[in-house]
C-alpha atoms as a PDB file:
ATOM      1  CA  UNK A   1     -41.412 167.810 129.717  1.00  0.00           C
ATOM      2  CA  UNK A   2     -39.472 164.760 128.973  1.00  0.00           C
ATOM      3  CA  UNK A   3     -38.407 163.073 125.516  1.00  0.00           C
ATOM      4  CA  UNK A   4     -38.027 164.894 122.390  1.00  0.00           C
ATOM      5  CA  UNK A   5     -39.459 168.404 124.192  1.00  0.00           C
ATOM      6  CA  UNK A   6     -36.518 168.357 126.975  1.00  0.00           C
ATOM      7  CA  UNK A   7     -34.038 167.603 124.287  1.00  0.00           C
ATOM      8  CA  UNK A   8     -34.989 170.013 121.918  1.00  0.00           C
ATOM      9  CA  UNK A   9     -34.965 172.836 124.519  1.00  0.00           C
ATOM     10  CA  UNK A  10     -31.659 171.928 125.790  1.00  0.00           C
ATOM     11  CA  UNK A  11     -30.303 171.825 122.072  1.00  0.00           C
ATOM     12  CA  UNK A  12     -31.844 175.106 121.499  1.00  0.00           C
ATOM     13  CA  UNK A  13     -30.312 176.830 124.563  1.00  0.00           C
ATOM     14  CA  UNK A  14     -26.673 175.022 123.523  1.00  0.00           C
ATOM     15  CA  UNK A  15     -27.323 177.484 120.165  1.00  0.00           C
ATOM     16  CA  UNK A  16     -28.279 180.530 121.988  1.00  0.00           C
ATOM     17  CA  UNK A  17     -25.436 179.470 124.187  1.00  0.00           C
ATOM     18  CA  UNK A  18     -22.846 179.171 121.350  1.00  0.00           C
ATOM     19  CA  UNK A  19     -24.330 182.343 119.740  1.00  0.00           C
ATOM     20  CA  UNK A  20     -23.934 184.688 122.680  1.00  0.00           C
ATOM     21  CA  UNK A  21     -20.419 183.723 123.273  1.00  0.00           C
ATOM     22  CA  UNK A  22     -19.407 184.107 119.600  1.00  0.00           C
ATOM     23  CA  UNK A  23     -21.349 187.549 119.494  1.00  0.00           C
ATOM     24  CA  UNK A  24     -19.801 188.529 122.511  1.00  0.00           C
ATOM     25  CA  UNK A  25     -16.511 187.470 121.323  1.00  0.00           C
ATOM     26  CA  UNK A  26     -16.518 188.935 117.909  1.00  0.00           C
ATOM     27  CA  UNK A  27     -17.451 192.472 119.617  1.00  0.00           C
ATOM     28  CA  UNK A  28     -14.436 192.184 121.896  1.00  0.00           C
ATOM     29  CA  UNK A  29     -12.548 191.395 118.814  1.00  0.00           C
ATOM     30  CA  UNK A  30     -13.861 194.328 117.119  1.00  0.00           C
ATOM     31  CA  UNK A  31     -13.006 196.698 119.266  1.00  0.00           C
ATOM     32  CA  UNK A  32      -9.524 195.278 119.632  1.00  0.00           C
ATOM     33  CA  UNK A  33      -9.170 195.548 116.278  1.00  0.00           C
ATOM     34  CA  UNK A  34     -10.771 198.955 116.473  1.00  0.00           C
ATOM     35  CA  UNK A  35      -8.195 200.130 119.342  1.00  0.00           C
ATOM     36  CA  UNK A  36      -4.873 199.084 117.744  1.00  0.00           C
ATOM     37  CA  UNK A  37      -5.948 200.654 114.423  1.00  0.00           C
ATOM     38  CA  UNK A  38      -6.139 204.099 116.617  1.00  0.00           C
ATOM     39  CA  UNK A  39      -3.089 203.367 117.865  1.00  0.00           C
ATOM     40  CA  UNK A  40      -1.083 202.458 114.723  1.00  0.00           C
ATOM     41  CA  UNK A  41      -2.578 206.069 112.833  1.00  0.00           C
ATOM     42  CA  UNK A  42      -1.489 207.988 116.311  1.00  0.00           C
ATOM     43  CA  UNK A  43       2.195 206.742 115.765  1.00  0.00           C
ATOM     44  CA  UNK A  44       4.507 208.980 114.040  1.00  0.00           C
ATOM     45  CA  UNK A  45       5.560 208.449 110.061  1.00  0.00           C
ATOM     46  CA  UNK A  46       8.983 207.049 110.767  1.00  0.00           C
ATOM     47  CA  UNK A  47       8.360 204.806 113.652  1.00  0.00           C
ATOM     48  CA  UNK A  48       9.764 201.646 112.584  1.00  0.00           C
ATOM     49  CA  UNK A  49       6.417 200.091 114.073  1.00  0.00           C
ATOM     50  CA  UNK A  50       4.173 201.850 112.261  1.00  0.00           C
ATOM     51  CA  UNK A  51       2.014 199.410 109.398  1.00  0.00           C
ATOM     52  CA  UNK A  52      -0.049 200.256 106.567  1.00  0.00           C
ATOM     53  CA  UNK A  53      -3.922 198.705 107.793  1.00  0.00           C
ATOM     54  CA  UNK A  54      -6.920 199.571 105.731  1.00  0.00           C
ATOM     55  CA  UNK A  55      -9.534 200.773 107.642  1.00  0.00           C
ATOM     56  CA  UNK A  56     -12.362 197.684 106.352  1.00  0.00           C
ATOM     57  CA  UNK A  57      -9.665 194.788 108.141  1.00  0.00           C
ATOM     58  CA  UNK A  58     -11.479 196.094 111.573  1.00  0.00           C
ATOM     59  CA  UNK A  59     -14.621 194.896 109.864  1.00  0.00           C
ATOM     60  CA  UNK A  60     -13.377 191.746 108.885  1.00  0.00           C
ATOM     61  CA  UNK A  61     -12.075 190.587 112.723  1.00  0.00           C
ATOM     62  CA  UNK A  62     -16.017 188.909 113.385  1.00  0.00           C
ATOM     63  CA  UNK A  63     -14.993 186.907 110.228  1.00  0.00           C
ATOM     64  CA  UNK A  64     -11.168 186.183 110.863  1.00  0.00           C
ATOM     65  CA  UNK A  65     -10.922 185.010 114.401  1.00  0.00           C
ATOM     66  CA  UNK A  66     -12.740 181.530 114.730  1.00  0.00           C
ATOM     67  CA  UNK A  67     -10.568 180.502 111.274  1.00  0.00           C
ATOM     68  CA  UNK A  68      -7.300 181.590 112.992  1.00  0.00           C
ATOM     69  CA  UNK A  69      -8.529 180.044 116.027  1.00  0.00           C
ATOM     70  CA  UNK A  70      -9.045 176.184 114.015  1.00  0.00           C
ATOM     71  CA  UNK A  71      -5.882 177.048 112.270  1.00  0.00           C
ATOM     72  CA  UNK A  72      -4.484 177.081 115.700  1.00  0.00           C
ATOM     73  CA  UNK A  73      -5.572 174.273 117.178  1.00  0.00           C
ATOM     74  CA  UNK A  74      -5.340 172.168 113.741  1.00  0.00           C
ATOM     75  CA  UNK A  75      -1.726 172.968 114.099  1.00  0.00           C
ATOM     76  CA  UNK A  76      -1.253 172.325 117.572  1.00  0.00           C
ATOM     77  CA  UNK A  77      -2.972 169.014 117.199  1.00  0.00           C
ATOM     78  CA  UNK A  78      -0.768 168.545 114.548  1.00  0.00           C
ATOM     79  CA  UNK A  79       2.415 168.898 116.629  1.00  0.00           C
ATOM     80  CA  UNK A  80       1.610 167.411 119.161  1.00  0.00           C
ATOM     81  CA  UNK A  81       0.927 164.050 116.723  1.00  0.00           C
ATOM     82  CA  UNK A  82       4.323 163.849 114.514  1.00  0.00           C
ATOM     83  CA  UNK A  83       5.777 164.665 118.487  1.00  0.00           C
ATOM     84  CA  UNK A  84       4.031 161.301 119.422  1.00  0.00           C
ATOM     85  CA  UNK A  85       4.813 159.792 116.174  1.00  0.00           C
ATOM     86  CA  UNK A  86       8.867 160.986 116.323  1.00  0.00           C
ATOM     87  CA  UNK A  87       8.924 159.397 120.068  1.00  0.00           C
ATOM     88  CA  UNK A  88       7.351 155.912 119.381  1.00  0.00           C
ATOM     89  CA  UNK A  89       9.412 155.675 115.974  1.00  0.00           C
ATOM     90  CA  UNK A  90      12.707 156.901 118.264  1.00  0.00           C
ATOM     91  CA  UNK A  91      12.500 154.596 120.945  1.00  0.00           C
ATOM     92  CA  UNK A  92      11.388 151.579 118.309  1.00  0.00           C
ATOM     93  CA  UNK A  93      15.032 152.312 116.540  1.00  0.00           C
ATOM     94  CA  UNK A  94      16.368 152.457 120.072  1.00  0.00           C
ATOM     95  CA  UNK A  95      15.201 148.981 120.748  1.00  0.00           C
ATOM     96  CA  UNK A  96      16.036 147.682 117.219  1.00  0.00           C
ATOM     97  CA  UNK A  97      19.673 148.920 116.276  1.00  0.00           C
ATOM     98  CA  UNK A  98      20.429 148.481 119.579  1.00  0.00           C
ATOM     99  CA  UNK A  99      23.884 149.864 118.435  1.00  0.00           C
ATOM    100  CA  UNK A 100      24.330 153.311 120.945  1.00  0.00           C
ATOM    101  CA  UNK A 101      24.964 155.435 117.559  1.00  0.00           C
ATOM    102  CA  UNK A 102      23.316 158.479 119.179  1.00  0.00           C
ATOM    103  CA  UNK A 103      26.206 158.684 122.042  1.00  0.00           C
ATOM    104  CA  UNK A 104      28.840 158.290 118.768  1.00  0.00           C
ATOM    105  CA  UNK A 105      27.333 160.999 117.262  1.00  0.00           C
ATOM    106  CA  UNK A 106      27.097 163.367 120.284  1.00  0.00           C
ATOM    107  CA  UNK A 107      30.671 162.998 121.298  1.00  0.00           C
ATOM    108  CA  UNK A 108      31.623 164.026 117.441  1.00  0.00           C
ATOM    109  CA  UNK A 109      29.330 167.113 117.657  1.00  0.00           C
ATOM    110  CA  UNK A 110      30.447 167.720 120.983  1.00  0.00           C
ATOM    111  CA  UNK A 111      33.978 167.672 120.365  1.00  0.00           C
ATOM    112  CA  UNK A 112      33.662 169.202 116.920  1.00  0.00           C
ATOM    113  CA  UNK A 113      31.953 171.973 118.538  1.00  0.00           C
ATOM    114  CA  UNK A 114      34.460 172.440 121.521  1.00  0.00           C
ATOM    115  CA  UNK A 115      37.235 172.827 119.665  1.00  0.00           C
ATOM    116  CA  UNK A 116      35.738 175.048 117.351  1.00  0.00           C
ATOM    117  CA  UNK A 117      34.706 177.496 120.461  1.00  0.00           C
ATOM    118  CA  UNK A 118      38.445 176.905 122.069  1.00  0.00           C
ATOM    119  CA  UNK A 119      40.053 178.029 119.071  1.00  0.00           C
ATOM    120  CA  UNK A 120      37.989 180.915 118.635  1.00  0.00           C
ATOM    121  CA  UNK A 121      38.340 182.047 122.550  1.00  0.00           C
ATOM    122  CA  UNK A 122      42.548 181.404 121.851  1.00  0.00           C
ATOM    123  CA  UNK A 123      42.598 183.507 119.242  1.00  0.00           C
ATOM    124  CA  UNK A 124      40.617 186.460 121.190  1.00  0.00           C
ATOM    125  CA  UNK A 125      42.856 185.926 124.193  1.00  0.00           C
ATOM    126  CA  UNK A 126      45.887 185.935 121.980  1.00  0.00           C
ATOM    127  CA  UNK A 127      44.421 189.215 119.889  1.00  0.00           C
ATOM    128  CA  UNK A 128      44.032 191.412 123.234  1.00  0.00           C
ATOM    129  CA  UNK A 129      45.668 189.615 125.703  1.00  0.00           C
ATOM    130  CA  UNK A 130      49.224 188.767 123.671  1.00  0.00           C
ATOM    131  CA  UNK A 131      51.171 190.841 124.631  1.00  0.00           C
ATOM    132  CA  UNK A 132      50.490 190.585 128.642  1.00  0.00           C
ATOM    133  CA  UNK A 133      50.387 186.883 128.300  1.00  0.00           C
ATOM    134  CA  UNK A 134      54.254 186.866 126.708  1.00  0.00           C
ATOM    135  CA  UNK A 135      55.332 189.555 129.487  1.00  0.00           C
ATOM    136  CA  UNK A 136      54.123 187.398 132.115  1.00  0.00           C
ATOM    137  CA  UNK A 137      55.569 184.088 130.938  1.00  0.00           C
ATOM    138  CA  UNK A 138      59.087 185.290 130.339  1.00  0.00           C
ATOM    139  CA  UNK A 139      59.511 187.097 133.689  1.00  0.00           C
END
């Protein structure tokens, strides 16, 4: 058994292969599908979890899960991508401008931000703590 034979039995078990598992999957999915549309109907009429399902979307999991699976990993691969792109193009502008504008920027932010935040916690010390402060300082 060598040559086209081997091959074509090994190609054929790969299919069975991939056919089990996605049978196998699909029925887990089905009944998961199955199991929280039980559970949804069992809740009461005014739990704020409650959804409206029709009863064919249990039907349709076989179908749904390997395209929301690629849409997963499309967009993961995609991420991960304009994440490599965004670094190479970041460090390039580092190298380039060579001007430190990020460190500028962050100590306006930083400051804008602080101040901001110690105004607000002034005025809530001043609003419930006023009086006790004034007491304090002028005995």
């Amino acid at each position: 058994m060598y040559g086209r034979e081997f091959g074509a039995k090994m190609f054929s078990g790969a299919v069975l292969n991939c056919c089990f598992s996605y049978a196998l999957l699909s029925f887990i999915f089905w009944v998961f599908a199955g199991y929280a549309y039980v559970v949804n109907a069992k809740r009461p009429a005014d739990d704020p979890d409650k959804k409206e399902f029709r009863f064919g979307a249990i039907f349709l999991a076989p179908i749904t899960w390997p395209l929301l699976l690629i849409c997963t990993v499309l967009l993961f691969i995609t991420k991960a991508l304009l994440y490599g792109v965004f670094l190479v193009l970041f460090t390039i502008a580092l190298v380039v401008i060579r001007k430190p504008f990020l460190l500028g920027w962050l100590e306006k932010i930083a400051t804008y931000v602080g101040t901001k935040l110690l105004d607000a916690n002034t005025q809530l010390i001043d609003l419930f703590l006023g009086g006790l402060i004034k007491r304090s300082q002028a005995g």
